[in-house]
Structure formats: structure tokens, C-alpha cells
Protein backbone atom coordinates (compact mmCIF):
# COMPACT_ATOMS: atom_id res chain seq x y z
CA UNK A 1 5.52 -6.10 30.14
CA UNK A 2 6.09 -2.58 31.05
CA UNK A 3 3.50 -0.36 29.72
CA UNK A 4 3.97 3.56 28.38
CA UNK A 5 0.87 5.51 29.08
CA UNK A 6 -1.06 7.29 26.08
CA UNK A 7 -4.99 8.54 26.09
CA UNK A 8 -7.03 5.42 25.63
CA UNK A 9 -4.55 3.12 25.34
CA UNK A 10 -5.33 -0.64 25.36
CA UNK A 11 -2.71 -2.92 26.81
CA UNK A 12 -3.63 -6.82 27.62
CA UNK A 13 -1.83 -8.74 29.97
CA UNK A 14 0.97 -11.38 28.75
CA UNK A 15 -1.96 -14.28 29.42
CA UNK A 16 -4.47 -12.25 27.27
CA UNK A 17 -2.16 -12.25 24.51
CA UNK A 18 -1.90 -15.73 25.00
CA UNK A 19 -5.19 -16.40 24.27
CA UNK A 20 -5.76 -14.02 21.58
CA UNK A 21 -2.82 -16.29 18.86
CA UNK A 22 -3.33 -19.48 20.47
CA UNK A 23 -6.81 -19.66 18.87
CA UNK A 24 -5.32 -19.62 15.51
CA UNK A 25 -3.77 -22.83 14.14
CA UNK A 26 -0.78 -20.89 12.52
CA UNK A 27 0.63 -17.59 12.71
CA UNK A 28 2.48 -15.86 9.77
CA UNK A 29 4.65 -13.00 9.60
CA UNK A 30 4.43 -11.48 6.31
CA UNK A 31 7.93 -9.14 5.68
CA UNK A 32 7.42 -6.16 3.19
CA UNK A 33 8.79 -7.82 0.28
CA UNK A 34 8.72 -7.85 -3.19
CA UNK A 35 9.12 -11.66 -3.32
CA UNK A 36 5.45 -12.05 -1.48
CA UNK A 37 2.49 -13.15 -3.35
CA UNK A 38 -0.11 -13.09 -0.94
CA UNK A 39 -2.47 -15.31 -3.13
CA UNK A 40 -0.27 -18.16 -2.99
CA UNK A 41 0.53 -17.38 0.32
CA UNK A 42 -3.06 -17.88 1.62
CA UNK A 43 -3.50 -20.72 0.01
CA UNK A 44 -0.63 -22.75 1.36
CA UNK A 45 -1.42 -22.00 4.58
CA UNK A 46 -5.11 -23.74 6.24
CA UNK A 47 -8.16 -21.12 6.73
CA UNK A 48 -7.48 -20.64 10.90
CA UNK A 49 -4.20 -18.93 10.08
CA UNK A 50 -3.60 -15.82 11.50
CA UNK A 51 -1.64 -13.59 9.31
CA UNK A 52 0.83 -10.29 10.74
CA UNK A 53 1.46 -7.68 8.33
CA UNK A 54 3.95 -4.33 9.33
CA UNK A 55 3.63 -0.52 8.32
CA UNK A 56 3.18 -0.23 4.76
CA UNK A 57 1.27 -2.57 3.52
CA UNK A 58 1.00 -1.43 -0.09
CA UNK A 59 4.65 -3.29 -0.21
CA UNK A 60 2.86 -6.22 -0.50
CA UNK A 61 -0.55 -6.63 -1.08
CA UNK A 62 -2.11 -5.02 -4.83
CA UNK A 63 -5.99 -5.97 -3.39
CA UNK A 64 -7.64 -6.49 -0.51
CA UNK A 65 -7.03 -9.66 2.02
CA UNK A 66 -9.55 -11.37 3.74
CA UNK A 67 -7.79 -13.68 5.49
CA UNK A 68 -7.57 -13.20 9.28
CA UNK A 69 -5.11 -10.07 9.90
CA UNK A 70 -3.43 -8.17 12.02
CA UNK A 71 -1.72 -4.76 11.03
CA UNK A 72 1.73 -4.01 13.04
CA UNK A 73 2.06 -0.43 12.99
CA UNK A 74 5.47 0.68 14.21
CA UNK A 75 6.52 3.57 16.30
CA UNK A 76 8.71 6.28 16.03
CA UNK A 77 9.56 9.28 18.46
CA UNK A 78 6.89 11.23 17.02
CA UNK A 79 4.17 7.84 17.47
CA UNK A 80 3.10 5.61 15.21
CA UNK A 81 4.69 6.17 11.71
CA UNK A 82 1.47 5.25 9.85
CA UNK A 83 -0.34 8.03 11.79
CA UNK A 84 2.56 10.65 11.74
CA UNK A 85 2.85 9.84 7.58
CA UNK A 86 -1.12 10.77 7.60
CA UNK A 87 -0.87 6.48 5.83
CA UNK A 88 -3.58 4.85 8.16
CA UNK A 89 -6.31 4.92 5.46
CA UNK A 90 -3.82 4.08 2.66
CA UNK A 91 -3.13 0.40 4.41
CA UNK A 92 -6.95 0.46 5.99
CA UNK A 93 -8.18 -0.04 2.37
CA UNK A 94 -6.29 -4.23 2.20
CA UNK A 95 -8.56 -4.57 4.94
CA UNK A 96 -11.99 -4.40 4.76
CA UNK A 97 -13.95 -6.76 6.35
CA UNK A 98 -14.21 -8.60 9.58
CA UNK A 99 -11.34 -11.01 9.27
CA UNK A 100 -8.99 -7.67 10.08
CA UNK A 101 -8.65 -8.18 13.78
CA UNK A 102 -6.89 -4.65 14.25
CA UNK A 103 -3.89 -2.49 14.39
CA UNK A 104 -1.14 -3.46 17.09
CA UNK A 105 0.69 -0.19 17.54
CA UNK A 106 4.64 -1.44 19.49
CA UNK A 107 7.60 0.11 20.30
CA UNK A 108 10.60 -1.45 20.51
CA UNK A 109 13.38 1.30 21.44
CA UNK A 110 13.25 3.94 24.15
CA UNK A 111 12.45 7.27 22.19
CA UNK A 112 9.29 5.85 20.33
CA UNK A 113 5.55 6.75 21.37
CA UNK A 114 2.15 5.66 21.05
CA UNK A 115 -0.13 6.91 19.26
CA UNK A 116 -3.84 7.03 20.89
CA UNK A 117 -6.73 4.98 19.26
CA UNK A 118 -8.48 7.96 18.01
CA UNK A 119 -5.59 8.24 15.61
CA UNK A 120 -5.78 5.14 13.86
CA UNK A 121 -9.50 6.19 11.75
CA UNK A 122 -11.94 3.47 13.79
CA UNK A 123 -10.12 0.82 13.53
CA UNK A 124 -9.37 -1.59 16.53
CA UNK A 125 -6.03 -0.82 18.21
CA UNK A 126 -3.82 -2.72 20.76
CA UNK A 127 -0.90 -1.22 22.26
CA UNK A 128 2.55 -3.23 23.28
CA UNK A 129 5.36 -1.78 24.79
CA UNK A 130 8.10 -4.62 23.30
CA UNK A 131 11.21 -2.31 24.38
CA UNK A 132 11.90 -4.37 27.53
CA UNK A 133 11.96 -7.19 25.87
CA UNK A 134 13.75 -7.02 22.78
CA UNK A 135 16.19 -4.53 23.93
CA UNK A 136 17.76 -7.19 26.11
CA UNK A 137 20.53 -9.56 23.69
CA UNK A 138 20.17 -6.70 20.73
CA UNK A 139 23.05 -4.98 19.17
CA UNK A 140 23.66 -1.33 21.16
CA UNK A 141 24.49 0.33 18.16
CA UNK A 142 21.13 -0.54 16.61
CA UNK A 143 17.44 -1.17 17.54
CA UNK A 144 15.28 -4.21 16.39
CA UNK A 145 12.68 -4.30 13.54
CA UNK A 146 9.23 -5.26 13.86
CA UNK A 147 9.32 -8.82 12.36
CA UNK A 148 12.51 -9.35 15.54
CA UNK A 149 10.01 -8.05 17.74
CA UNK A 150 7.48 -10.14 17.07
CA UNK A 151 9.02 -13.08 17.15
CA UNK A 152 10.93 -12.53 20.00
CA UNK A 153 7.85 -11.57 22.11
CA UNK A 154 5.97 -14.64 20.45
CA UNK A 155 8.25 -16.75 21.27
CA UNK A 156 8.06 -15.59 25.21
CA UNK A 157 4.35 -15.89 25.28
CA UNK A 158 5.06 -19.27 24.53
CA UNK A 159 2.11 -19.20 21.80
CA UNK A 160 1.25 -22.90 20.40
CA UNK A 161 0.70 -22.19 16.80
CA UNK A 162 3.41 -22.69 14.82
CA UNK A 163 5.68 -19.46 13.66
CA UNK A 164 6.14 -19.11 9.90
CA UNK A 165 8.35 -16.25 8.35
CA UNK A 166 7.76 -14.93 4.90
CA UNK A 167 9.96 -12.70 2.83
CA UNK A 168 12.01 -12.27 5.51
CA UNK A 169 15.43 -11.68 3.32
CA UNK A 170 17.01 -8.64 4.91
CA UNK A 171 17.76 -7.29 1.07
CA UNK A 172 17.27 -3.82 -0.85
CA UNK A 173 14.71 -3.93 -3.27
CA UNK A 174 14.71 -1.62 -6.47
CA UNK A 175 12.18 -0.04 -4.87
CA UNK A 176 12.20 -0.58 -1.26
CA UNK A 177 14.89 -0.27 0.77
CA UNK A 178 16.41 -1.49 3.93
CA UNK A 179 17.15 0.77 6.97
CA UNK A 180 20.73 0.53 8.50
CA UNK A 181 19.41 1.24 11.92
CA UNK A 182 18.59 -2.48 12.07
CA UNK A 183 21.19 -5.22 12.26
CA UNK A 184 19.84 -7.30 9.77
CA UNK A 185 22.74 -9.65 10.22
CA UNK A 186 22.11 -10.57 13.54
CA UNK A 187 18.14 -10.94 13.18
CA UNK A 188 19.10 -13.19 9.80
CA UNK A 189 21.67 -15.64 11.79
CA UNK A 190 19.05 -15.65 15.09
CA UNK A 191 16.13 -16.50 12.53
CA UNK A 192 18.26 -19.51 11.39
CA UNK A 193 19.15 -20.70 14.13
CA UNK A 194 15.36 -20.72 15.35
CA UNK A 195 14.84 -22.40 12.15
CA UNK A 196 17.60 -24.84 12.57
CA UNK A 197 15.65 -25.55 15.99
CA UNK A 198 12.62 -26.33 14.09
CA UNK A 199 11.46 -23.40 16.55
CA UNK A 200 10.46 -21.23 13.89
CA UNK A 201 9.71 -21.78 9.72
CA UNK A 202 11.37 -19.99 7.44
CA UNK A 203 8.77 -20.04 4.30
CA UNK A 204 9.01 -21.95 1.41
CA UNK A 205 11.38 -19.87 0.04
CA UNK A 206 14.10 -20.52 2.80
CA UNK A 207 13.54 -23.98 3.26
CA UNK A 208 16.34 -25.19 0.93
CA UNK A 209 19.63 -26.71 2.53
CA UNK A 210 21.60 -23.86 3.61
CA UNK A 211 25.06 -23.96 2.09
CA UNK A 212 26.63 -25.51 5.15
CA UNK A 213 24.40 -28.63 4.75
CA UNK A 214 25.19 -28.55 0.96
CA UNK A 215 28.96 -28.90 1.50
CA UNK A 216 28.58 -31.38 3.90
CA UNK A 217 26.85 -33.75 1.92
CA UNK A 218 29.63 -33.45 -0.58
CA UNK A 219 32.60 -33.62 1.98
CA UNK A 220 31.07 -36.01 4.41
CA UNK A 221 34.40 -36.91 5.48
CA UNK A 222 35.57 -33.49 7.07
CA UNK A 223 34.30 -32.01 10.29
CA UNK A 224 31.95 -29.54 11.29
CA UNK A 225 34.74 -27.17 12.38
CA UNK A 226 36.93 -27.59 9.13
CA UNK A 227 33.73 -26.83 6.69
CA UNK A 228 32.96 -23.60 8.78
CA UNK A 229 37.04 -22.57 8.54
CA UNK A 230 36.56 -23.20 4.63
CA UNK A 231 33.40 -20.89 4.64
CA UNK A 232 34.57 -17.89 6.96
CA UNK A 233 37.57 -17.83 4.67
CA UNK A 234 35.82 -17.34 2.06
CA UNK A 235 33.05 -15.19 3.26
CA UNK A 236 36.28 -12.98 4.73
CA UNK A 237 37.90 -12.41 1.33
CA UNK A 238 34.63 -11.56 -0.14
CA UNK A 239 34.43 -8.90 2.63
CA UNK A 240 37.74 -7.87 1.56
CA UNK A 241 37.26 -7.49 -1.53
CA UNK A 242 33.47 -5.76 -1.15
CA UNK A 243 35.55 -2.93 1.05
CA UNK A 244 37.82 -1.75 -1.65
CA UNK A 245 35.03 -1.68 -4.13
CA UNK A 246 33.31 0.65 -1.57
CA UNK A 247 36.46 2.37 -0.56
CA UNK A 248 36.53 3.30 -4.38
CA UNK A 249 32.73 4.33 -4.89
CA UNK A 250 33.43 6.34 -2.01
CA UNK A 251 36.24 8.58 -3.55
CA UNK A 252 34.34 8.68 -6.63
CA UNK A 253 31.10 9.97 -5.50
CA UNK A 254 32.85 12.63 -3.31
CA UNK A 255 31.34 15.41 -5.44
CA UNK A 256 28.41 14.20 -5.79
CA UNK A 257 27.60 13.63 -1.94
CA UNK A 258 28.87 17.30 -1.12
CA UNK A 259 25.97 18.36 -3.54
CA UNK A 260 23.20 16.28 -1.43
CA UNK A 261 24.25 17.52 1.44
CA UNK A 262 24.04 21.05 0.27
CA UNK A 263 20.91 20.00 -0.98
CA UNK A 264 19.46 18.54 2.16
CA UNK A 265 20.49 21.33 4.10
CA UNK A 266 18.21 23.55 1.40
CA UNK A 267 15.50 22.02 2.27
CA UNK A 268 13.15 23.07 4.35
CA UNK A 269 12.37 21.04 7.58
CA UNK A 270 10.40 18.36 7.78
CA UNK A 271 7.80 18.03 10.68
CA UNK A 272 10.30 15.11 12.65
CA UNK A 273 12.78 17.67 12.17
CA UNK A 274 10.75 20.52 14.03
CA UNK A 275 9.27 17.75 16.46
CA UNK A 276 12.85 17.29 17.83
CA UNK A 277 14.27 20.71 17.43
CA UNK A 278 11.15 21.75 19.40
CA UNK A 279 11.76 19.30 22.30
CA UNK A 280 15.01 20.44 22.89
């Protein structure tokens, strides 16, 4: 694993890393998703579990969680976002006590930075540069989430707990939203085929026969290939008709985006904004 240098930094080796999940019995990635009730959550899962929350906590958890934890913190081109938001003692607050094992602070794309320990308010931190790895099989229009990360670079440590995903939908919230810098597509289809693998769990949630199983048990007669032709069909007229519905919204918010961008460009710039403008 390549490594990007920043004051203090602490990067372990691939075999350290190793070490550090395999002495959990379980390892669970917990999405930022309204779905989640942590409660439940810990309970269905034994007391050695190891669970991975990302950014924004708050999301997700309402008190604190004392279950062993591990905070991804995500980088942007200014460093971590939780530092550069001033949000590191907003999501320190779920975890107080000694099960919190510490902040992993990753990058996955070229322009993003570290951010130095002395950032993160005293709390452990752990540095990995994930950009070599997940930037390899990844959509070039778009750059991989955390949760992709993760499991992509768990999956090449070759960890032996079990993987578990949780909340892991890929949907808008009403209040949280969903970034299209992502390909959410790809990351669901490569989560389902991990899970399809037995690889990889899907939570409790997913665990249902996917539709492709469902039809098959009612046309057990027809082949895989003519079940798939029946579903892209249909998926492609949905598409269709999704498009035109857009293509309409579009002409009738016209006005309405012309004001936001006059708005936008009102307003004064943020600190990103000067950030970049300054480094060029």
C-alpha cells in the first residue's frame, strides 16, 4: 500500500492490519442510514464484533455506542472532511469509552489529503492510503465511497471474520442524501455478487430472495438467460419511461434553476472554494 506523507502520520503494514480485524469474530460496516437501529444491531451480532462506522455519525446513532468501534473518517482535497467541517467532536461524543478503537482517516481518489493526528481532538488515528487499490476496476467518471473501500481493501487483506453490510441501500433519504460522484450502481451489483458468493453478508435487511430467485421459483421451467431477457426488458422500459419524466421536470424547473444559480453565484465563497482558487 502506497503511503502519502502527512506530520505524524501512522500507517501499518498490510500484515498489521491483518492482525488488528482478525481478532474480532465479525466485522460490520454500518452505512449512514436511516433504516439502522444500532440497538438491534448490537444485539444480533455476538460481543467480539467489531463495528465500522463513516463520517457523520449522527446519521445513525441518537446515543452513545459501546460496542467495539472504529470511526472511518473520509478525505477530501482539503483532508479529512470531519476535521475541515470543524465535526470531530460532534461524532467523538457516540464514543466515549474504551471500546472506540480510533479514527481511520483513508483516501480513496488522487486529490484527497490527510489530515495529521493532532487534528482529530486526542483521539487515536490510523492513516490508509486506499487510492491504489480501489482505483483499479472503478468507474473513471466517478470515485468510490468509503463502505467500497473498505470492503474492497478487506477483502485483500484476506481478514477471517466474516464481512456483514448494514444499510447499505444506495437511496436518498428525506434527509440525507446521496452524492452522484459515486456509482452507486456498480458498488450495489459488486456487493451482490459478493453476497451471491457468500463472500460478503448483506444484513438482515437484504437477505430476502432477490427478484431473480423469486421468478425462478415460479418459472422453473425457463432458463437463466430467458428470465434475465424478461427482466432487462423491463428494467429498460422503466428507464424509458423515468427519462421523459425527467426530461419534463427538467423544462419545468428551467426558471427556477436559473434563480439558484444566480443565487449560488451570490454567495460568498466557501473555504473549499478559496482552498482551490488559492492553489491554482
Amino acid at each position: 500500500m502506497s503511503k502519502v506523507a502527512v506530520d505524524g502520520s501512522n500507517f501499518q503494514t498490510n500484515g498489521e492490519w491483518r492482525q488488528f480485524f482478525d481478532r474480532f469474530g465479525a466485522i460490520v460496516l454500518v452505512a449512514n442510514s436511516e433504516t439502522q437501529d444500532p440497538v438491534s444491531l448490537r444485539r444480533r451480532f455476538p460481543h467480539d464484533t467489531l463495528f465500522i462506522f463513516f463520517n457523520k455519525v449522527y446519521k445513525v446513532l441518537d446515543d452513545t455506542f459501546g460496542a467495539p468501534s472504529l470511526l472511518v473518517s473520509r478525505s477530501g482535497a482539503m483532508g479529512a472532511n470531519l476535521v475541515h467541517r470543524r465535526e470531530v467532536g460532534d461524532v467523538l461524543r457516540f464514543f466515549p469509552d474504551a471500546n472506540f478503537l480510533g479514527i481511520l482517516n483513508i483516501r480513496t481518489a488522487c486529490e484527497e489529503r490527510f489530515s495529521p493526528p493532532s487534528a482529530f481532538e486526542g483521539a487515536m488515528v490510523y492513516h490508509a492510503d486506499l487510492q491504489p487499490l480501489v482505483s483499479v476496476g472503478y468507474p473513471n467518471s466517478k470515485i468510490p465511497t468509503s463502505g467500497y473501500a473498505l470492503v474492497v481493501w478487506l477483502r485483500d487483506l484476506q481478514v477471517r471474520p466474516g464481512i456483514h453490510l448494514s444499510g447499505f441501500s444506495g437511496k436518498r433519504s428525506d434527509r440525507w442524501k446521496v452524492f452522484d460522484v459515486h456509482d452507486w450502481t456498480f458498488e450495489r451489483a459488486y456487493f451482490r455478487l459478493l453476497a451471491e458468493q457468500r463472500l460478503i453478508s448483506l444484513g438482515e435487511t437484504d437477505q430476502g430472495l432477490a427478484r431473480f430467485e423469486l421468478l425462478k421459483t415460479h418459472f422453473p421451467e425457463l432458463t437463466n438467460e430467458q428470465i434475465q431477457s424478461a427482466l432487462n426488458e423491463v428494467f429498460a422500459s422503466r428507464i424509458d419511461s423515468a427519462l421523459s419524466h425527467i426530461d419534463r421536470l427538467m423544462s419545468i424547473t428551467k426558471w427556477q434553476r436559473k434563480l439558484d444559480t444566480l443565487f449560488r453565484k451570490a454567495r460568498p465563497r466557501t473555504r473549499k472554494q478559496k482552498f482551490q482558487d488559492d492553489k491554482t
